[in-house]
N, C-alpha and C. Protein backbone atom coordinates (compact mmCIF):
# COMPACT_ATOMS: atom_id res chain seq x y z
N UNK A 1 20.19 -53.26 23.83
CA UNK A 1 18.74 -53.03 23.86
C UNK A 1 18.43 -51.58 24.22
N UNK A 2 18.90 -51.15 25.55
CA UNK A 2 18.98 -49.33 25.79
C UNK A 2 19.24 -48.47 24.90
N UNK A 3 20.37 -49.26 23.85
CA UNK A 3 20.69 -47.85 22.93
C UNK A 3 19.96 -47.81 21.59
N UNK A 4 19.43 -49.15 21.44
CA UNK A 4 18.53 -49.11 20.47
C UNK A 4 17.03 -48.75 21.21
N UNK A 5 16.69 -48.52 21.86
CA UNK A 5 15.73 -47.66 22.40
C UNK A 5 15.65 -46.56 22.39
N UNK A 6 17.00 -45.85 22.48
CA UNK A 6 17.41 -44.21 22.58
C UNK A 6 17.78 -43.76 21.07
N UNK A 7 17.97 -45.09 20.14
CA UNK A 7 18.14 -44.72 18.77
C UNK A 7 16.54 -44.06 18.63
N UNK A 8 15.87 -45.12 18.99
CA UNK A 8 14.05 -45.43 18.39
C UNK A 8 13.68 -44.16 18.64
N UNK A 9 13.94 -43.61 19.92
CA UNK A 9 12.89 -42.27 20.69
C UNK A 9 13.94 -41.17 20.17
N UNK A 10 14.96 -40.98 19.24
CA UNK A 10 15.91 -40.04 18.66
C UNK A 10 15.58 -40.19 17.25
N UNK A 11 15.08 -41.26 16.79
CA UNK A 11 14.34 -41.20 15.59
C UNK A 11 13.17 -39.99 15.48
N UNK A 12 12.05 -41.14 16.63
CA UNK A 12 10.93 -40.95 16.63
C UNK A 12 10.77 -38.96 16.87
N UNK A 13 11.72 -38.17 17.52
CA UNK A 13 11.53 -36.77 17.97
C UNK A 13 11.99 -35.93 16.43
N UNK A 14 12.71 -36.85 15.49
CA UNK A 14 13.64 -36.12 14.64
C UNK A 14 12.79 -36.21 13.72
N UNK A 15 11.47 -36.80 13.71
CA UNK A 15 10.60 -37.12 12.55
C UNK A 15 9.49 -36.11 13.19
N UNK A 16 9.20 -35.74 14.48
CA UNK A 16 8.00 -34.55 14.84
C UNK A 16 8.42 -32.96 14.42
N UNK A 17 10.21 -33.20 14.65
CA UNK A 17 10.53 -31.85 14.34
C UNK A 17 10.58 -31.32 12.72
N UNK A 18 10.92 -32.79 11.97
CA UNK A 18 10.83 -32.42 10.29
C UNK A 18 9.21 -32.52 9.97
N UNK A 19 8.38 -33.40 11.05
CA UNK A 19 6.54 -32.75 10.63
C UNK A 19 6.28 -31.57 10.92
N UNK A 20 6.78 -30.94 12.07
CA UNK A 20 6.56 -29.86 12.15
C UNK A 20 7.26 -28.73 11.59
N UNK A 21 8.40 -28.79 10.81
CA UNK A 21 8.78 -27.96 10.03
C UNK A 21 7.78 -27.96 8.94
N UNK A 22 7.53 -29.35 8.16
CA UNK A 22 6.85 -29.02 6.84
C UNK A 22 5.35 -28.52 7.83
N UNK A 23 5.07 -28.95 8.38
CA UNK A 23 3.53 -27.89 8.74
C UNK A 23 3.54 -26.57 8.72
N UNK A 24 4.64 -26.11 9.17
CA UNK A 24 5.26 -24.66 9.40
C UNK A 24 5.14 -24.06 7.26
N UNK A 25 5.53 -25.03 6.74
CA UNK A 25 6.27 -24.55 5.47
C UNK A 25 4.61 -24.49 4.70
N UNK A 26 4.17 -25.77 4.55
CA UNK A 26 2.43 -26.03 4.07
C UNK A 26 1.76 -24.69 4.55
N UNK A 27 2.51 -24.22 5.93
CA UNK A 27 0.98 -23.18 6.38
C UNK A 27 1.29 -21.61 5.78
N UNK A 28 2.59 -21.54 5.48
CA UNK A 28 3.33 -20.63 4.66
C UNK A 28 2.88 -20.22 3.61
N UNK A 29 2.74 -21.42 2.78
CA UNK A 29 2.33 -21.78 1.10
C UNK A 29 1.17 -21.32 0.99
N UNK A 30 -0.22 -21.68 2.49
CA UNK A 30 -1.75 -21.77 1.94
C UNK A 30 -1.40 -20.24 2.42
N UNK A 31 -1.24 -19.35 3.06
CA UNK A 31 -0.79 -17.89 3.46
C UNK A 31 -0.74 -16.96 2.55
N UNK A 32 0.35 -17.51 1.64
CA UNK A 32 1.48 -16.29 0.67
C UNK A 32 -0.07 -16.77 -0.51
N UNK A 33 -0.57 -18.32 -0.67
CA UNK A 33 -1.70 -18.08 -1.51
C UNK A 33 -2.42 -17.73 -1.80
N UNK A 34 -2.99 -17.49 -0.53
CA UNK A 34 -3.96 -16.45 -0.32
C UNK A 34 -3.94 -15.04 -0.23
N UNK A 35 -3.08 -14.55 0.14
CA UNK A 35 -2.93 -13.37 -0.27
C UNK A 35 -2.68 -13.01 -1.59
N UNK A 36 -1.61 -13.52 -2.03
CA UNK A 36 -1.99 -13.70 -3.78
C UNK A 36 -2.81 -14.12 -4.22
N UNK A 37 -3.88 -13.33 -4.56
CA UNK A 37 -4.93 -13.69 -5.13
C UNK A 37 -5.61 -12.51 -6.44
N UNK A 38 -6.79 -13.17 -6.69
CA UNK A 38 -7.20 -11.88 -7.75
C UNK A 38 -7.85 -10.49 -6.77
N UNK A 39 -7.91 -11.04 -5.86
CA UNK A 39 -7.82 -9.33 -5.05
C UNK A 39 -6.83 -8.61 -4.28
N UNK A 40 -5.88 -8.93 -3.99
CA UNK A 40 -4.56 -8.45 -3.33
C UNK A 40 -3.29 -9.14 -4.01
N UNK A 41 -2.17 -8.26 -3.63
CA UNK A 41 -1.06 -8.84 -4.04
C UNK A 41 -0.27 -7.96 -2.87
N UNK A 42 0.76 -9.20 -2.68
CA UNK A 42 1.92 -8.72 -2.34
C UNK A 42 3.39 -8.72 -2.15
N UNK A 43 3.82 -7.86 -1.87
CA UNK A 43 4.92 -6.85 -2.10
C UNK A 43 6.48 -7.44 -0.69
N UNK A 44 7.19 -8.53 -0.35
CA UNK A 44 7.35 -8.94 0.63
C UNK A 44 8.96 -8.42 0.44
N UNK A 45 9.46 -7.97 1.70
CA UNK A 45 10.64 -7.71 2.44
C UNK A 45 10.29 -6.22 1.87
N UNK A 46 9.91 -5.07 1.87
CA UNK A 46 9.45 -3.84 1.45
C UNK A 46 8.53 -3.22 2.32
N UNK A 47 8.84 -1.86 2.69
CA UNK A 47 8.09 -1.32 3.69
C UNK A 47 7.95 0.04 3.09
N UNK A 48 7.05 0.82 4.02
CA UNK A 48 6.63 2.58 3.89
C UNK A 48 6.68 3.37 5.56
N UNK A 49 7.18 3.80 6.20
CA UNK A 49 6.66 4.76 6.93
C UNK A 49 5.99 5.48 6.96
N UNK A 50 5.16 5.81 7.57
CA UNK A 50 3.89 6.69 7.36
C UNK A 50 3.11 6.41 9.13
N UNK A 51 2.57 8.06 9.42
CA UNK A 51 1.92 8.05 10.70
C UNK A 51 0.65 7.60 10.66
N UNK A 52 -0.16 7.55 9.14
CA UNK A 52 -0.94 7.41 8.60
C UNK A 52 -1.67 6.22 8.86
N UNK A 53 -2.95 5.96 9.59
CA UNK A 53 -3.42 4.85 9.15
C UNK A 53 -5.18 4.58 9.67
N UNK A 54 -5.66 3.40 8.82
CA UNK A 54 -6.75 3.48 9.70
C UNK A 54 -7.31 3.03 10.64
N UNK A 55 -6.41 1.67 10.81
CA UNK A 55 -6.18 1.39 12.39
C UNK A 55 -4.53 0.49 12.24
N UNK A 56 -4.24 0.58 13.53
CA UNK A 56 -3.25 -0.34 13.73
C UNK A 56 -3.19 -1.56 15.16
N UNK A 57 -3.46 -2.41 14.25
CA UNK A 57 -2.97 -3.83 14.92
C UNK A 57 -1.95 -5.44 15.19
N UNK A 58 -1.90 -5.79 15.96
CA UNK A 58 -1.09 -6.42 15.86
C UNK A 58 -1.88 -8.38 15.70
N UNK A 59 -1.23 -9.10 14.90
CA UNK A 59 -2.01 -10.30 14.91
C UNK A 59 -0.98 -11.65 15.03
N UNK A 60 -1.13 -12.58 14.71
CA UNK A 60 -0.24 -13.63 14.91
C UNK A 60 0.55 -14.17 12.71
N UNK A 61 -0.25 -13.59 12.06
CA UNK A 61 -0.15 -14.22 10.68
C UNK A 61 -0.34 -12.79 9.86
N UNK A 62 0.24 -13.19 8.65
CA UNK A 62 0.25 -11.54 7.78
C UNK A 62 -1.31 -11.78 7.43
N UNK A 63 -1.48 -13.06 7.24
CA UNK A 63 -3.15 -13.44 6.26
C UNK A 63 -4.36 -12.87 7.45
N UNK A 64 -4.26 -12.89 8.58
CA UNK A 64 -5.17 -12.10 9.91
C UNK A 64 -4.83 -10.29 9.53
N UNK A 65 -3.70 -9.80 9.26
CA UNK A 65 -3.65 -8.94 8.53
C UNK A 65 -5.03 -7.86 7.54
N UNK A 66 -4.28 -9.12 6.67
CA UNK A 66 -4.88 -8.65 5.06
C UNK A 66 -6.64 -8.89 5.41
N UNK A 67 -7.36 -9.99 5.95
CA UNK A 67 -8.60 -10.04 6.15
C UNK A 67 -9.22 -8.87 6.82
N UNK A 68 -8.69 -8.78 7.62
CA UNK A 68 -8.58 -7.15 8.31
C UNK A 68 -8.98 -6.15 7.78
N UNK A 69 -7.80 -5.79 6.36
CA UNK A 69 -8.28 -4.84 5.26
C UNK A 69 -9.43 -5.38 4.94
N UNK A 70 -9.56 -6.48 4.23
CA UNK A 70 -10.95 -6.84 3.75
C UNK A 70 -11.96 -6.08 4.18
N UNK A 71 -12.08 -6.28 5.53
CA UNK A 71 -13.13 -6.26 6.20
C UNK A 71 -13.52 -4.84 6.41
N UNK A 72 -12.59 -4.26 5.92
CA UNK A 72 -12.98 -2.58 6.10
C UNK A 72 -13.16 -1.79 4.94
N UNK A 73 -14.27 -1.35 4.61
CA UNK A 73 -14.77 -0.44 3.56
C UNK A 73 -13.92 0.63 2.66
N UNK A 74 -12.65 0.87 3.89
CA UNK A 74 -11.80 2.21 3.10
C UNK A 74 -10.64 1.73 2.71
N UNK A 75 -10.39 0.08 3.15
CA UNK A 75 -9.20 -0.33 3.19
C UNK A 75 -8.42 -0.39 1.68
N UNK A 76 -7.57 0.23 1.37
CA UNK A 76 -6.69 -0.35 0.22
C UNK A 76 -5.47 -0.67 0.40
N UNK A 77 -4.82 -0.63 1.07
CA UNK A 77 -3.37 -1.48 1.17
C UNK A 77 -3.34 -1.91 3.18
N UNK A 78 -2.07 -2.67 3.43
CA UNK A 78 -1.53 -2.61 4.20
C UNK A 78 -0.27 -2.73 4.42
N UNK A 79 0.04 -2.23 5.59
CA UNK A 79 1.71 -2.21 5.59
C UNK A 79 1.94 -3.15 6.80
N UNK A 80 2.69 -4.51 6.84
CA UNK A 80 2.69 -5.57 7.67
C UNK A 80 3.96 -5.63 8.24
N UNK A 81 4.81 -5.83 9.48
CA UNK A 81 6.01 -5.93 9.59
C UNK A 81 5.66 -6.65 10.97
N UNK A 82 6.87 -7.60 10.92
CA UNK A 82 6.91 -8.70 11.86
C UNK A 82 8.03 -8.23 12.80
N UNK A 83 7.08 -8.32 14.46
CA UNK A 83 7.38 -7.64 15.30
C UNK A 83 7.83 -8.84 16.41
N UNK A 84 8.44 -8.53 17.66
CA UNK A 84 8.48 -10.07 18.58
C UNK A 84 6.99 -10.51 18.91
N UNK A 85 6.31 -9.66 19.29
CA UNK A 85 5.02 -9.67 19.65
C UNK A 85 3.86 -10.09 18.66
N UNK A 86 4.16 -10.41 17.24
CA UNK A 86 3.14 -11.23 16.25
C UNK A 86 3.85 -9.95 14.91
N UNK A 87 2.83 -10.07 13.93
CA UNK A 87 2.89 -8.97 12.86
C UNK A 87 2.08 -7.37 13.28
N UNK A 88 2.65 -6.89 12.80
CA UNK A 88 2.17 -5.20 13.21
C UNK A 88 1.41 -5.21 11.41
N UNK A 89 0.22 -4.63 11.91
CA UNK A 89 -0.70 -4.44 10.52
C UNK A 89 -1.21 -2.90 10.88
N UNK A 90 -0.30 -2.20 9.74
CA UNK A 90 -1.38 -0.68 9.72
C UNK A 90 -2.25 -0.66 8.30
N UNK A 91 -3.30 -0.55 8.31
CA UNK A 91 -4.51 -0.42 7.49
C UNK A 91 -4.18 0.81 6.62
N UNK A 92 -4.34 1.51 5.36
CA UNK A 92 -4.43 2.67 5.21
C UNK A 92 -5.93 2.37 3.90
N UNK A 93 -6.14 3.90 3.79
CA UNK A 93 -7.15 4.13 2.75
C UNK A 93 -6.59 4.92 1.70
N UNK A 94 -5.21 4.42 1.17
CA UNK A 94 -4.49 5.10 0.46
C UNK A 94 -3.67 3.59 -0.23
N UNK A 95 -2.80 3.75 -1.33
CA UNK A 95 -2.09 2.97 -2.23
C UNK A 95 -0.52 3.58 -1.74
N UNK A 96 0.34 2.91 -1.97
CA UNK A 96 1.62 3.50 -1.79
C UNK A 96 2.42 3.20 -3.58
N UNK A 97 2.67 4.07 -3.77
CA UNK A 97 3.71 3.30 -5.22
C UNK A 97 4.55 2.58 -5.06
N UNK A 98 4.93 1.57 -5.46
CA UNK A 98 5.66 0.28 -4.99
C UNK A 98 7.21 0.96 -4.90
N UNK A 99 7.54 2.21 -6.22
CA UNK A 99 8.97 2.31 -5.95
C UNK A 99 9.61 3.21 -4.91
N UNK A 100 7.74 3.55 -4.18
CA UNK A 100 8.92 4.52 -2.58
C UNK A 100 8.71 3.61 -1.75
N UNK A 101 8.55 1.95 -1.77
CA UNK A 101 9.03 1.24 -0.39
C UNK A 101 10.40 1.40 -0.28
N UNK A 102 10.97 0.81 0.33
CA UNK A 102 12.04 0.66 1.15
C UNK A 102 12.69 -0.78 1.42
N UNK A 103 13.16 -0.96 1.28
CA UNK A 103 13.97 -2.79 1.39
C UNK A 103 13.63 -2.99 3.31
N UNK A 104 13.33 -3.57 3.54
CA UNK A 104 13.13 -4.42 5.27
C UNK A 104 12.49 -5.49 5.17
N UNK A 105 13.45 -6.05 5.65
CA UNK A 105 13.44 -7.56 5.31
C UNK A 105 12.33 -8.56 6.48
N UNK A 106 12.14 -7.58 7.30
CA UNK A 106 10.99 -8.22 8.03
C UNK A 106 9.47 -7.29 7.76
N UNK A 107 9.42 -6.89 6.72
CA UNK A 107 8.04 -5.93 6.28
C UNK A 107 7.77 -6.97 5.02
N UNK A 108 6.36 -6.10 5.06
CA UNK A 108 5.13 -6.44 3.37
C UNK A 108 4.69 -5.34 3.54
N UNK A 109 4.20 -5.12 2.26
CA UNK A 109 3.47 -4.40 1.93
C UNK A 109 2.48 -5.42 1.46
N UNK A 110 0.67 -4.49 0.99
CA UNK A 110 -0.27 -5.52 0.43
C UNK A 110 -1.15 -4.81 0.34
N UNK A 111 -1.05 -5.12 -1.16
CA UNK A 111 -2.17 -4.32 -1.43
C UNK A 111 -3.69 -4.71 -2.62
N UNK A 112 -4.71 -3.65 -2.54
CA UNK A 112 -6.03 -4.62 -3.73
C UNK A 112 -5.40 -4.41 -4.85
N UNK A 113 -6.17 -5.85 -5.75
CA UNK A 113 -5.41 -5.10 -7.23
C UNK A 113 -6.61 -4.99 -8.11
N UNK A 114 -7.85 -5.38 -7.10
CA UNK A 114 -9.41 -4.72 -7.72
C UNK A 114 -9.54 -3.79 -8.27
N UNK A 115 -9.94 -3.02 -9.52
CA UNK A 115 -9.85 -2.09 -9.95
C UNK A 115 -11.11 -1.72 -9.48
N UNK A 116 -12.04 -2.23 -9.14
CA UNK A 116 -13.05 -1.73 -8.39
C UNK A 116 -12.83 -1.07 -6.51
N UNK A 117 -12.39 -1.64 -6.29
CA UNK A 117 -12.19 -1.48 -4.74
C UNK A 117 -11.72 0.02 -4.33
N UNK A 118 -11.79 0.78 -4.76
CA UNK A 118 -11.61 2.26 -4.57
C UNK A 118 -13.07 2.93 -5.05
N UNK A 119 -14.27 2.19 -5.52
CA UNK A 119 -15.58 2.52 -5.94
C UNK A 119 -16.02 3.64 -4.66
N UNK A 120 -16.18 3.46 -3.19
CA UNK A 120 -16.51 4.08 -2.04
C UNK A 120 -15.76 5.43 -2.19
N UNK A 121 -15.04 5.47 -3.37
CA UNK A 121 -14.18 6.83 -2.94
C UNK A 121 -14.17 8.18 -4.17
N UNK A 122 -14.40 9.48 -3.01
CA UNK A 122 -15.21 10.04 -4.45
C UNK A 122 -14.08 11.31 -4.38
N UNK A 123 -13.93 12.53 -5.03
CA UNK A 123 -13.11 13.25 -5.21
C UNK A 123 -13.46 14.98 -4.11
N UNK A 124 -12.44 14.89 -3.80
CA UNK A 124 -12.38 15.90 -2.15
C UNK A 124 -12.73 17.16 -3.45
N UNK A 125 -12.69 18.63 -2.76
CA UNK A 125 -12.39 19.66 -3.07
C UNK A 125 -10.95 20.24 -3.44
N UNK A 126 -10.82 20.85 -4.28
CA UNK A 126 -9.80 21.23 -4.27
C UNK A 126 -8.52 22.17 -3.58
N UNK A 127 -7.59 21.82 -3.70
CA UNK A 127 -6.79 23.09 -2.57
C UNK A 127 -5.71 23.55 -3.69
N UNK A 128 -5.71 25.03 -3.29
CA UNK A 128 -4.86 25.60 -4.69
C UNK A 128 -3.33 25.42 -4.36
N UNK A 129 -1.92 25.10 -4.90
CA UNK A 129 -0.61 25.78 -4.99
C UNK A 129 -0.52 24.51 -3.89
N UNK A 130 -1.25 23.11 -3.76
CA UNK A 130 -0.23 22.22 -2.95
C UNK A 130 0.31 21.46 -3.71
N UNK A 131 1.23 20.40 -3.25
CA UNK A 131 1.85 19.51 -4.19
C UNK A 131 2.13 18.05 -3.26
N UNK A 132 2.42 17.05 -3.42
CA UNK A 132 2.73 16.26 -3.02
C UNK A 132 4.24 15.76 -3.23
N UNK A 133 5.29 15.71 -3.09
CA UNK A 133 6.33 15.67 -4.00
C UNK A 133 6.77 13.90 -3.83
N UNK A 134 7.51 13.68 -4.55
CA UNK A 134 8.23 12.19 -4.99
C UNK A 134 7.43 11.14 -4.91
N UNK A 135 5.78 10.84 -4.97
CA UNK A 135 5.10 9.68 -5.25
C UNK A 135 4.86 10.14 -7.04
N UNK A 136 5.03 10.45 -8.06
CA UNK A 136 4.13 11.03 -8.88
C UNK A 136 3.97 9.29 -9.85
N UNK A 137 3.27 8.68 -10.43
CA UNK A 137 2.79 7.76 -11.14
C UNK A 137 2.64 8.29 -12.68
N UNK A 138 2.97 9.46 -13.06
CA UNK A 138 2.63 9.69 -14.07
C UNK A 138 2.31 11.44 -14.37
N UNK A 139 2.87 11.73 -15.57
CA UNK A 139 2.81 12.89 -16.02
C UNK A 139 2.27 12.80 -17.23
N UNK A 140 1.25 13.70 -17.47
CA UNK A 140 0.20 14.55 -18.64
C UNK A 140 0.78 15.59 -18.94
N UNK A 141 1.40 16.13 -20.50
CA UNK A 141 1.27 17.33 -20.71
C UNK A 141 0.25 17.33 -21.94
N UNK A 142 -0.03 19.07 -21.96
CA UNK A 142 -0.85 19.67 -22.91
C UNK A 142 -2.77 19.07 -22.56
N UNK A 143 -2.91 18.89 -21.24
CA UNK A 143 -3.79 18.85 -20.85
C UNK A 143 -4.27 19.85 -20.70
N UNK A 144 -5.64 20.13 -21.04
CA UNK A 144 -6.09 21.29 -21.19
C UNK A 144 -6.75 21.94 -19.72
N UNK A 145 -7.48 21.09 -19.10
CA UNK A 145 -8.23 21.62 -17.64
C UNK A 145 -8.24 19.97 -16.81
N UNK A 146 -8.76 20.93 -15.93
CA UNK A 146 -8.68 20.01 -14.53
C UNK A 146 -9.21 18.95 -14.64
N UNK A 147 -10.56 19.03 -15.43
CA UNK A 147 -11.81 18.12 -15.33
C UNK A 147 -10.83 16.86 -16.69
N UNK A 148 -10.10 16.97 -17.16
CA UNK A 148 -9.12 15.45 -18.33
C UNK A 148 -8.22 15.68 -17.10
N UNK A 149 -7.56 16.01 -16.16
CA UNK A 149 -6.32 14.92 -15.21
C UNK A 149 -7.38 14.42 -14.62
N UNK A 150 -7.96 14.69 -14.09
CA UNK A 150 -9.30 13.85 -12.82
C UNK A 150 -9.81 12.52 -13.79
N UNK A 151 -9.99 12.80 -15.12
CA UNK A 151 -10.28 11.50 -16.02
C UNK A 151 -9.20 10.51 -16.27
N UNK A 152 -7.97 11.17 -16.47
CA UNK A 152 -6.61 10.09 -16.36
C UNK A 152 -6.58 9.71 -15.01
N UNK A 153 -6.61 10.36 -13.80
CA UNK A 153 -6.54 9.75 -12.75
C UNK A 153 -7.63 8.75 -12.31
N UNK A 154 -8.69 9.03 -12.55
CA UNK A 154 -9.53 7.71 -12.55
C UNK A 154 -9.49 6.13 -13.53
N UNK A 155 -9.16 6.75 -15.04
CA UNK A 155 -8.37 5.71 -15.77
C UNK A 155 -7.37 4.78 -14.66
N UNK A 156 -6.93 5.28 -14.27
CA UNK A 156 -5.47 4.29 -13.49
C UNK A 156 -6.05 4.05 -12.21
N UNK A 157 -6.35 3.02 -11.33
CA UNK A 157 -6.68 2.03 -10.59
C UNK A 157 -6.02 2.11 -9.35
N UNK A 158 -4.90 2.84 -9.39
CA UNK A 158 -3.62 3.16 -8.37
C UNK A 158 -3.23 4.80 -8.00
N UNK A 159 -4.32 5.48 -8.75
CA UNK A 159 -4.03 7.21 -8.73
C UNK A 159 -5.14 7.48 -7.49
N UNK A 160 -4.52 8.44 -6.75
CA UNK A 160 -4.82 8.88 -5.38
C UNK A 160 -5.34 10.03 -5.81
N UNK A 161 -4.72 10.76 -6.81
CA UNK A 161 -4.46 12.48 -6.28
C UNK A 161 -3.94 12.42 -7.17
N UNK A 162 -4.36 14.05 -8.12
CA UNK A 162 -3.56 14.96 -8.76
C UNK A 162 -3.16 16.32 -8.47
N UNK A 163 -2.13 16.54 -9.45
CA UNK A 163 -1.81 18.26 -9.61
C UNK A 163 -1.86 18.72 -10.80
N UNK A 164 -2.84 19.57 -10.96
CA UNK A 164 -3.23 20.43 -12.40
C UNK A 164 -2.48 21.32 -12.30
N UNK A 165 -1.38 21.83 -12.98
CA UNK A 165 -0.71 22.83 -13.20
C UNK A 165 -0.78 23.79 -14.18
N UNK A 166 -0.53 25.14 -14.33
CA UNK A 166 -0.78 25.89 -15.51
C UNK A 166 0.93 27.16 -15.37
N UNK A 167 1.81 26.45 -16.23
CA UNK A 167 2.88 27.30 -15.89
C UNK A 167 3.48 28.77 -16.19
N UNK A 168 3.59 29.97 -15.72
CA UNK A 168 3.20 31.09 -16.30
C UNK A 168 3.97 31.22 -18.05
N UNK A 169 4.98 30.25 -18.61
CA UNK A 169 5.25 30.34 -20.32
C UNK A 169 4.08 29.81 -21.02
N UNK A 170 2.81 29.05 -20.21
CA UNK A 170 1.41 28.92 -20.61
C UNK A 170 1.84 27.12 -20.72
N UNK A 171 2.50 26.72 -19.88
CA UNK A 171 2.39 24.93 -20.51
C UNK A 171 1.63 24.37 -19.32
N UNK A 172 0.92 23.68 -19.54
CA UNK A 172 0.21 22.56 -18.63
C UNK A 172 0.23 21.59 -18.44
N UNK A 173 0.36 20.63 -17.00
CA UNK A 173 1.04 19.62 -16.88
C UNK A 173 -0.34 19.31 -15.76
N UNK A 174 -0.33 17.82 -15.96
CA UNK A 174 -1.29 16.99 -15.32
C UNK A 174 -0.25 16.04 -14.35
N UNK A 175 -0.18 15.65 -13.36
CA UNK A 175 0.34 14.82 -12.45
C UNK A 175 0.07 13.77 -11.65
N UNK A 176 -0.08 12.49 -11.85
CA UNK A 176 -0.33 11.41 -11.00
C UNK A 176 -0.14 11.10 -9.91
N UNK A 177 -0.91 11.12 -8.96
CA UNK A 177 -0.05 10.48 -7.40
C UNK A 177 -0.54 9.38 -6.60
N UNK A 178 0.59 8.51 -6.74
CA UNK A 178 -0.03 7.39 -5.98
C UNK A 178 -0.42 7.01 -4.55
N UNK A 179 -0.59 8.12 -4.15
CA UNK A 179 -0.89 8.47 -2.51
C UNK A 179 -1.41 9.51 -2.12
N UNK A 180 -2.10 9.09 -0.83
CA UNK A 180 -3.19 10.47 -0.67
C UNK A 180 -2.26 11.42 0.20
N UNK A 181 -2.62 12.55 0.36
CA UNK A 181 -1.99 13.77 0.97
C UNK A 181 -1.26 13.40 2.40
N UNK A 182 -2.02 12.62 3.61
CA UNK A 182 -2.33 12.00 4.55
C UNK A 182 -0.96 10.84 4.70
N UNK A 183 -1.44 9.77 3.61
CA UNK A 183 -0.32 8.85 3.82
C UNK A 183 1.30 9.13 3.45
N UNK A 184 1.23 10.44 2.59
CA UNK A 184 1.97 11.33 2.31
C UNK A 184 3.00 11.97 3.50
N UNK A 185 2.33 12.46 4.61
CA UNK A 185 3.02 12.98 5.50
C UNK A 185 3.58 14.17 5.11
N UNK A 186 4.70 14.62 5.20
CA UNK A 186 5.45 15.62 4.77
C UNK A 186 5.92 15.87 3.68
N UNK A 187 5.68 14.92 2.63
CA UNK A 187 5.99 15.59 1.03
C UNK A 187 4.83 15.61 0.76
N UNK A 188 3.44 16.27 1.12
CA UNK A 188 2.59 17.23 0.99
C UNK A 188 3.12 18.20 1.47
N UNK A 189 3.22 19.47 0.58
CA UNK A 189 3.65 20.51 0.50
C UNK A 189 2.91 21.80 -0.21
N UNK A 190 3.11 23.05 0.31
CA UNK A 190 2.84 24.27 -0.36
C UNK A 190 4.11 24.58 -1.65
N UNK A 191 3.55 24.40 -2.83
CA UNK A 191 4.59 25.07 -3.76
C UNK A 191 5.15 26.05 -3.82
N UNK A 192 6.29 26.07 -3.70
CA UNK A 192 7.39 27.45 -3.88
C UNK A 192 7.80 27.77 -5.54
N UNK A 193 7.34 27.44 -5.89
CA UNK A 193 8.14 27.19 -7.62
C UNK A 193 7.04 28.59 -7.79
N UNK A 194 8.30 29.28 -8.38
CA UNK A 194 8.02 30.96 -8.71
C UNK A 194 7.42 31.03 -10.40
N UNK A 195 7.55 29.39 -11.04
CA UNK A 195 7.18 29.62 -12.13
C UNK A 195 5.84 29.18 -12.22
N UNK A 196 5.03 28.77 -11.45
CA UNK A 196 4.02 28.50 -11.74
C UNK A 196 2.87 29.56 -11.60
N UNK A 197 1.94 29.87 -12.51
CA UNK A 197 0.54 30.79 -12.77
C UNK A 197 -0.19 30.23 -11.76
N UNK A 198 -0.57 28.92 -11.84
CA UNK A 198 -2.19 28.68 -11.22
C UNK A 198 -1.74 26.82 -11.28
N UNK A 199 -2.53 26.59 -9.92
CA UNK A 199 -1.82 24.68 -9.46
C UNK A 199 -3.34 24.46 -8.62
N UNK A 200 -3.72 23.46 -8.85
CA UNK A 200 -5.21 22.91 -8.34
C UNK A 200 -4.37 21.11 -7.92
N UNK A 201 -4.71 21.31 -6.09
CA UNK A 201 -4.29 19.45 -5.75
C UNK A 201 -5.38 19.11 -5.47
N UNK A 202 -5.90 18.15 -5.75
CA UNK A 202 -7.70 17.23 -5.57
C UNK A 202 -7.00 15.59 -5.45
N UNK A 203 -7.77 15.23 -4.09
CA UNK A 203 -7.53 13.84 -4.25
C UNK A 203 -9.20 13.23 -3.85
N UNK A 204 -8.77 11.77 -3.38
CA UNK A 204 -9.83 10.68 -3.15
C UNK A 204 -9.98 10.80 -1.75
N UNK A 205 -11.24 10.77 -1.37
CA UNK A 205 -11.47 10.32 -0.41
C UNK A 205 -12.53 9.04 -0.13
N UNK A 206 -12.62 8.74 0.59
CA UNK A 206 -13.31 7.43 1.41
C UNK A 206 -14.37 7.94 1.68
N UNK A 207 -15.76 7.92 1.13
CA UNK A 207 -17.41 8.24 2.22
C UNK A 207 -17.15 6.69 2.34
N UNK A 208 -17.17 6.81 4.11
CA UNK A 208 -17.58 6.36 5.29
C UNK A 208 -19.55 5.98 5.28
């Protein structure tokens, strides 16, 4: 009779721990769903470094995260990595190109895939002879002036920033970047390239 009692209550604990696994797994599913959606997508075991951000917090779920961005006017991606202390969420007002993450297996990335959601953001001034190096999304040649890359870069949904180039054998090259100067960090750069005439960098900014 005792050990079929201790069967019953060794049942009964082995059936809370497989409910509570699938609750664990169900709350996973409505999560990763929601974030996949027609306004975000994301990008999982993949990360970015960057000092860059527009705020950083920490929450219990990636989906407390991403609402987060929502909720903020400049927000276009986030970078999520699961910490002991809950998920670490840095906000940015910038896109990252998916092929300079990085493999980490406890990161996301996440980002809008609204082609509207960069509307708040209008085009800085220009700064002459900078460059951004290794995000580029895309190269234009035989573009004639500044004012057609600023039109390809608005065409694309994911362009931060260009570089209008004019090279002194007279060729011109238009440049895509999928990141702003900022989230950039240190491959924003002053050009050294002795062959270039004349270089115009203009990106997006956020009115606040």
């Amino acid at each position: 009779m005792a050990e079929a009692l201790m069967d019953s209550e060794a049942t009964v604990a082995n059936m809370r721990v497989i409910g509570l696994l699938l609750f664990a797994i169900i709350v996973c599913e409505i999560g990763c769903q929601a974030i996949n959606n027609e306004i975000f997508r994301r990008v999982q075991g993949k990360y970015f470094s960057t000092n860059h951000s527009l705020s950083v917090e920490t929450f219990r779920s990636q989906l407390q995260c991403v609402l987060l961005c929502q909720r903020q006017k400049c927000c276009l991606s986030v970078l999520i990595r699961q910490e002991t202390e809950g998920f670490s969420c840095r906000t940015l007002d910038s896109f990252i190109p998916i092929k300079a993450l990085v493999h980490d297996a406890m990161g996301s990335y996440v980002y809008k895939t609204d082609p509207s959601s960069a509307a708040d953001f209008t085009w800085r001034d220009p700064v002459n002879l900078k460059f951004i190096l290794k995000f580029n999304i895309g190269i234009s040649t035989g573009v004639s002036d500044v004012n057609l890359c600023l039109k390809k870069c608005n065409a694309n949904p994911y362009c931060m920033s260009i570089e209008f180039i004019t090279y002194k054998s007279g060729r011109k090259e238009c440049n895509l970047n999928g990141i702003s100067s900022k989230a950039a960090g240190s491959a924003y750069q002053k050009s050294v390239n002795t062959n270039i005439k004349f270089a115009k960098f203009q990106e997006k900014t956020c009115n606040v």
